[in-house]
Structure formats: C-alpha cells, structure tokens
N, C-alpha and C. Protein backbone atom coordinates (compact mmCIF):
# COMPACT_ATOMS: atom_id res chain seq x y z
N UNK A 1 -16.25 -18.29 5.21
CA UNK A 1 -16.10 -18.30 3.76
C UNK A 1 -14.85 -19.10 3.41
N UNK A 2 -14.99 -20.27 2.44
CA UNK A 2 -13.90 -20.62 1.94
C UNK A 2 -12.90 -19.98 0.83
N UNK A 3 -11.91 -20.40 0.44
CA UNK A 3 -11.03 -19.69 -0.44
C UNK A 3 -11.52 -19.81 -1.88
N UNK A 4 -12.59 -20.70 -2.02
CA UNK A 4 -12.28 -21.05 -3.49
C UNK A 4 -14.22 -20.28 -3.25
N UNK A 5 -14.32 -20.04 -2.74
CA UNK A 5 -15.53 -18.77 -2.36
C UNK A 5 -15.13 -17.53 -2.89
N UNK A 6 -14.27 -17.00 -2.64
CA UNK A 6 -13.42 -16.05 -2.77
C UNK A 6 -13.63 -15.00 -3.98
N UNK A 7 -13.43 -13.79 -4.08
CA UNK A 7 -13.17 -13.23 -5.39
C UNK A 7 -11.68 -12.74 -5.41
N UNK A 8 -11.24 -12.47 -6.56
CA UNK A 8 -10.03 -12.23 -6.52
C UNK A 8 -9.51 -11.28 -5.77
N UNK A 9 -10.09 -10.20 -5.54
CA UNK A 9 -10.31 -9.14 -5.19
C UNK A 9 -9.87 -9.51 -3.49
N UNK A 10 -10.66 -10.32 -2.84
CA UNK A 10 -11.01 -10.38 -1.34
C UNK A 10 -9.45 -11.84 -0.95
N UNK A 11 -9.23 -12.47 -2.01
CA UNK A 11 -7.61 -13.13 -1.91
C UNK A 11 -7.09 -12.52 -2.00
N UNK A 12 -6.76 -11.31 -2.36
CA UNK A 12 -5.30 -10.25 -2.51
C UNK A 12 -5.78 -10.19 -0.90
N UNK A 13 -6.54 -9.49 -0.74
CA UNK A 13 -6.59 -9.00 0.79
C UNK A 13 -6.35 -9.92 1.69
N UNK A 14 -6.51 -10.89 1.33
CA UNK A 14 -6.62 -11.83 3.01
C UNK A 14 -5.14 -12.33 2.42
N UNK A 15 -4.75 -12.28 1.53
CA UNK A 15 -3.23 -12.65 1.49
C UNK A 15 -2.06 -11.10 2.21
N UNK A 16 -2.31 -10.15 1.65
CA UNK A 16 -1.79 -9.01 2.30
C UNK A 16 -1.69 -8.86 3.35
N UNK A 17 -2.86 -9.45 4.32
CA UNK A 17 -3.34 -9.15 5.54
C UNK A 17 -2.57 -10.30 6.32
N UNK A 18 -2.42 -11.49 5.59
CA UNK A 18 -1.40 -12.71 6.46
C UNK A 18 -0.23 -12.45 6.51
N UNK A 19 0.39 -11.78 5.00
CA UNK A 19 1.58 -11.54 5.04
C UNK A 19 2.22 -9.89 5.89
N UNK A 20 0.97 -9.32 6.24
CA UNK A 20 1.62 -8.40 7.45
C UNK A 20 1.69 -8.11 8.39
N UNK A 21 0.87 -9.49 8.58
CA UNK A 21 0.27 -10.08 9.99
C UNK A 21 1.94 -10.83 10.79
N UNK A 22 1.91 -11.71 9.60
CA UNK A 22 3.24 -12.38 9.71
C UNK A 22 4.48 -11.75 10.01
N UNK A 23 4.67 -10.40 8.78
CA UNK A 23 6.21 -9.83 9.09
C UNK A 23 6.02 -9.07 10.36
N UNK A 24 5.13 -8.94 10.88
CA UNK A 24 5.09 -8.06 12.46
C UNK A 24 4.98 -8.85 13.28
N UNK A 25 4.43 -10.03 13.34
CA UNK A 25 5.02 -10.90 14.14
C UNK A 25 6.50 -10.99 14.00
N UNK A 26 7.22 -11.26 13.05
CA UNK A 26 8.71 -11.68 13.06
C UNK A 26 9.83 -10.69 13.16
N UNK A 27 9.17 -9.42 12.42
CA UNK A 27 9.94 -8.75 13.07
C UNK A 27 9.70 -8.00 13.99
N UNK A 28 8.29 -7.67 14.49
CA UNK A 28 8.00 -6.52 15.08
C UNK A 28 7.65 -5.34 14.71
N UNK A 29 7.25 -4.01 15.39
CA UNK A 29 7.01 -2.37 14.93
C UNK A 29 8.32 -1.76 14.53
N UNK A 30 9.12 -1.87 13.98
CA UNK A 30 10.54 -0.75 14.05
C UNK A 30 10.54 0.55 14.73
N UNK A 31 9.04 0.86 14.13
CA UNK A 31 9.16 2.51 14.62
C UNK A 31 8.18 2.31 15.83
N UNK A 32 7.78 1.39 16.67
CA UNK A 32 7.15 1.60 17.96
C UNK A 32 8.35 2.63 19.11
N UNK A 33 7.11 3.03 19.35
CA UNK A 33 8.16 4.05 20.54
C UNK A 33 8.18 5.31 19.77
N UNK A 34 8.54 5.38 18.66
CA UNK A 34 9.30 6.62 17.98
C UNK A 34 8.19 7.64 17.75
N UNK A 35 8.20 8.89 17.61
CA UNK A 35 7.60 10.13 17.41
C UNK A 35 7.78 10.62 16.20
N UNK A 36 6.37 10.68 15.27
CA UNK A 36 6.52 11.09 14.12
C UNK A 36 6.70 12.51 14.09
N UNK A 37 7.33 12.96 13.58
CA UNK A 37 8.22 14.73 13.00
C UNK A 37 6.95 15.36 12.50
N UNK A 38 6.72 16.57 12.80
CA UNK A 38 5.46 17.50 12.92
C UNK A 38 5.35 17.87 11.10
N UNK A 39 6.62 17.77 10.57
CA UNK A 39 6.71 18.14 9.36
C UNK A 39 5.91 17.09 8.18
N UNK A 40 6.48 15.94 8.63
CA UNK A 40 6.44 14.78 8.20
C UNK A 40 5.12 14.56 8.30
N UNK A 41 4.05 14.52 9.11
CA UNK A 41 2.57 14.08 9.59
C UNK A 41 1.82 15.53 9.10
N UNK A 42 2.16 16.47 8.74
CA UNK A 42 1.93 17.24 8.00
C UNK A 42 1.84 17.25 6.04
N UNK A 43 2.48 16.52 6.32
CA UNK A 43 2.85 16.30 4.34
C UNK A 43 1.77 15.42 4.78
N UNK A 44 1.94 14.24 5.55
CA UNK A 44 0.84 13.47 5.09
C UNK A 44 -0.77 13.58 4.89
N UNK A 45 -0.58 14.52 6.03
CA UNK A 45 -2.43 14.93 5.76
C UNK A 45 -2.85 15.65 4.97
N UNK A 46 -1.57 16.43 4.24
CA UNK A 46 -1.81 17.51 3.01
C UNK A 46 -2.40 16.16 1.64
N UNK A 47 -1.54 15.34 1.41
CA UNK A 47 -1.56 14.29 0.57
C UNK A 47 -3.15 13.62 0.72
N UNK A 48 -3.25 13.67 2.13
CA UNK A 48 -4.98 13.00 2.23
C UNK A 48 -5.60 14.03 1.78
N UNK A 49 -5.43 15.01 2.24
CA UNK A 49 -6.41 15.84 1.71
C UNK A 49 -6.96 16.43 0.57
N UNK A 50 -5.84 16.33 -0.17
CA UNK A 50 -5.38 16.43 -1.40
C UNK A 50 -6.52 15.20 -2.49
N UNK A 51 -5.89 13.51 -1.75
CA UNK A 51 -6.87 12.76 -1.98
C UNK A 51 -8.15 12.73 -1.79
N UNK A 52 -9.08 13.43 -0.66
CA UNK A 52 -9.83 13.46 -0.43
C UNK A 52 -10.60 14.42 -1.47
N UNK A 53 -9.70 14.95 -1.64
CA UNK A 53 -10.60 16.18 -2.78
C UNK A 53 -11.06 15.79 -4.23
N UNK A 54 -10.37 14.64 -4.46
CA UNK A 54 -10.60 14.08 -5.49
C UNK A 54 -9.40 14.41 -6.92
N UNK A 55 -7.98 15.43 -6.41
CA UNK A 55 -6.83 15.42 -6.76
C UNK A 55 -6.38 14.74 -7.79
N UNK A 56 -6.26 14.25 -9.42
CA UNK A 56 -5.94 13.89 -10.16
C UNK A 56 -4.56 12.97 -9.82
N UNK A 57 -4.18 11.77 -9.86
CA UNK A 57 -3.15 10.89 -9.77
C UNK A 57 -3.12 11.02 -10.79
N UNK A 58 -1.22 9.69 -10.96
CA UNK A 58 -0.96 9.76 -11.99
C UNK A 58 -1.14 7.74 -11.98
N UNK A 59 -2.10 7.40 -13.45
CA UNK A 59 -2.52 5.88 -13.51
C UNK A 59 -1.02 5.34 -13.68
N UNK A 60 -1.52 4.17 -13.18
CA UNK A 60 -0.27 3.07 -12.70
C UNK A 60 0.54 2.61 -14.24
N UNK A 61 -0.44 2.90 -15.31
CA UNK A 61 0.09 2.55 -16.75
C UNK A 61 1.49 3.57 -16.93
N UNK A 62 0.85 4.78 -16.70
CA UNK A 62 1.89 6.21 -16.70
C UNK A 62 3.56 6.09 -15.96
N UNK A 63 3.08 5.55 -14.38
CA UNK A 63 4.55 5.18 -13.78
C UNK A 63 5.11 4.12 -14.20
N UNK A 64 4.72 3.14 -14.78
CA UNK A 64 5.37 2.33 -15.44
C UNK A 64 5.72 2.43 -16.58
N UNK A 65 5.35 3.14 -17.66
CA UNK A 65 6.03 3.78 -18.92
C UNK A 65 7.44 4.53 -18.43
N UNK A 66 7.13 5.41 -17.17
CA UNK A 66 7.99 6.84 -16.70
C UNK A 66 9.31 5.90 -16.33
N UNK A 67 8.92 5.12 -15.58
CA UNK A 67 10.22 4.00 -14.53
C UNK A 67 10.60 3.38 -15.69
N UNK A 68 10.17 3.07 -16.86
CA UNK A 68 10.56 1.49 -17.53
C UNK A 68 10.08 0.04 -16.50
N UNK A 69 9.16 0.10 -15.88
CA UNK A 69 8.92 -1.18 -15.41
C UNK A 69 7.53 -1.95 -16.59
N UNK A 70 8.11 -2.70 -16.32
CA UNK A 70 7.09 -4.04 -17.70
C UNK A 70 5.98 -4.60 -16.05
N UNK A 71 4.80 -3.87 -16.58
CA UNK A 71 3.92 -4.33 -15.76
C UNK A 71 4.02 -6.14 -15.37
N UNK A 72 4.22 -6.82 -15.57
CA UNK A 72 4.27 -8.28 -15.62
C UNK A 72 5.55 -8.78 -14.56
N UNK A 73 6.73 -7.34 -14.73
CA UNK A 73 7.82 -7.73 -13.39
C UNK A 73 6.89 -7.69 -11.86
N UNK A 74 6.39 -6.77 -11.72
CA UNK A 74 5.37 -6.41 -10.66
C UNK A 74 4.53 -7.55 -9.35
N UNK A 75 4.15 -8.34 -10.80
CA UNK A 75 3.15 -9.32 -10.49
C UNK A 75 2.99 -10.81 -10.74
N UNK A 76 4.53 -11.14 -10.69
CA UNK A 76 5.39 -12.23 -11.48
C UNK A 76 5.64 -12.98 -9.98
C-alpha cells in the first residue's frame, strides 16, 4: 500500500509505529531487565478491567477544558 493510499487514520499509525520503532532503536528499553512492582501491575489490570467493562472516561474535550490546553497546542 502506498501513502497517498492511505487513510488518515492508518498514517497516524504507521507514523507512531516509525517513530517508536526509531526511539528504541536509539535509545533502547530503559526498563529492560527491571521487574515490574506487584502493586503497580495490579493498578494496571484494575484500569483494564475497569476498561473492559465499559467504565465511563472522561472525553478528551473535558481534559482539555480541566488543564487549560487549546486543543490545537496538541496537534500543532
């Protein structure tokens, strides 16, 4: 598939995917080796699960009112 094939949608991704392709090449894993904290891998699967349930977020309009960020700094 070429780029100009593309939907916008599937260029975010293959751009995301170069650019973290890239910083792990350059810099590497930081946390390779390291052992995630029982506490810590715990919150996280509460949070999936949480998501999985279908858990009410809060829309991206909302944290950006809450922060003061101007959607347009974001994506500038």
């Amino acid at each position: 598939m070429q780029i100009k094939d593309m939907t916008e949608q599937q260029l975010q991704e293959l751009i995301r995917y170069t650019v973290d392709e890239t910083l792990d090449q350059y810099f590497g894993d930081p946390d390779q080796g390291k052992e995630v904290k029982e506490a810590f891998k715990q919150n996280l699967l509460e949070i999936q699960r949480k998501h999985t349930a279908g858990r009410a977020t809060i829309p991206a309009e909302e944290v950006y009112k809450r922060y003061g960020i101007a959607k347009n700094e974001l994506f500038s």
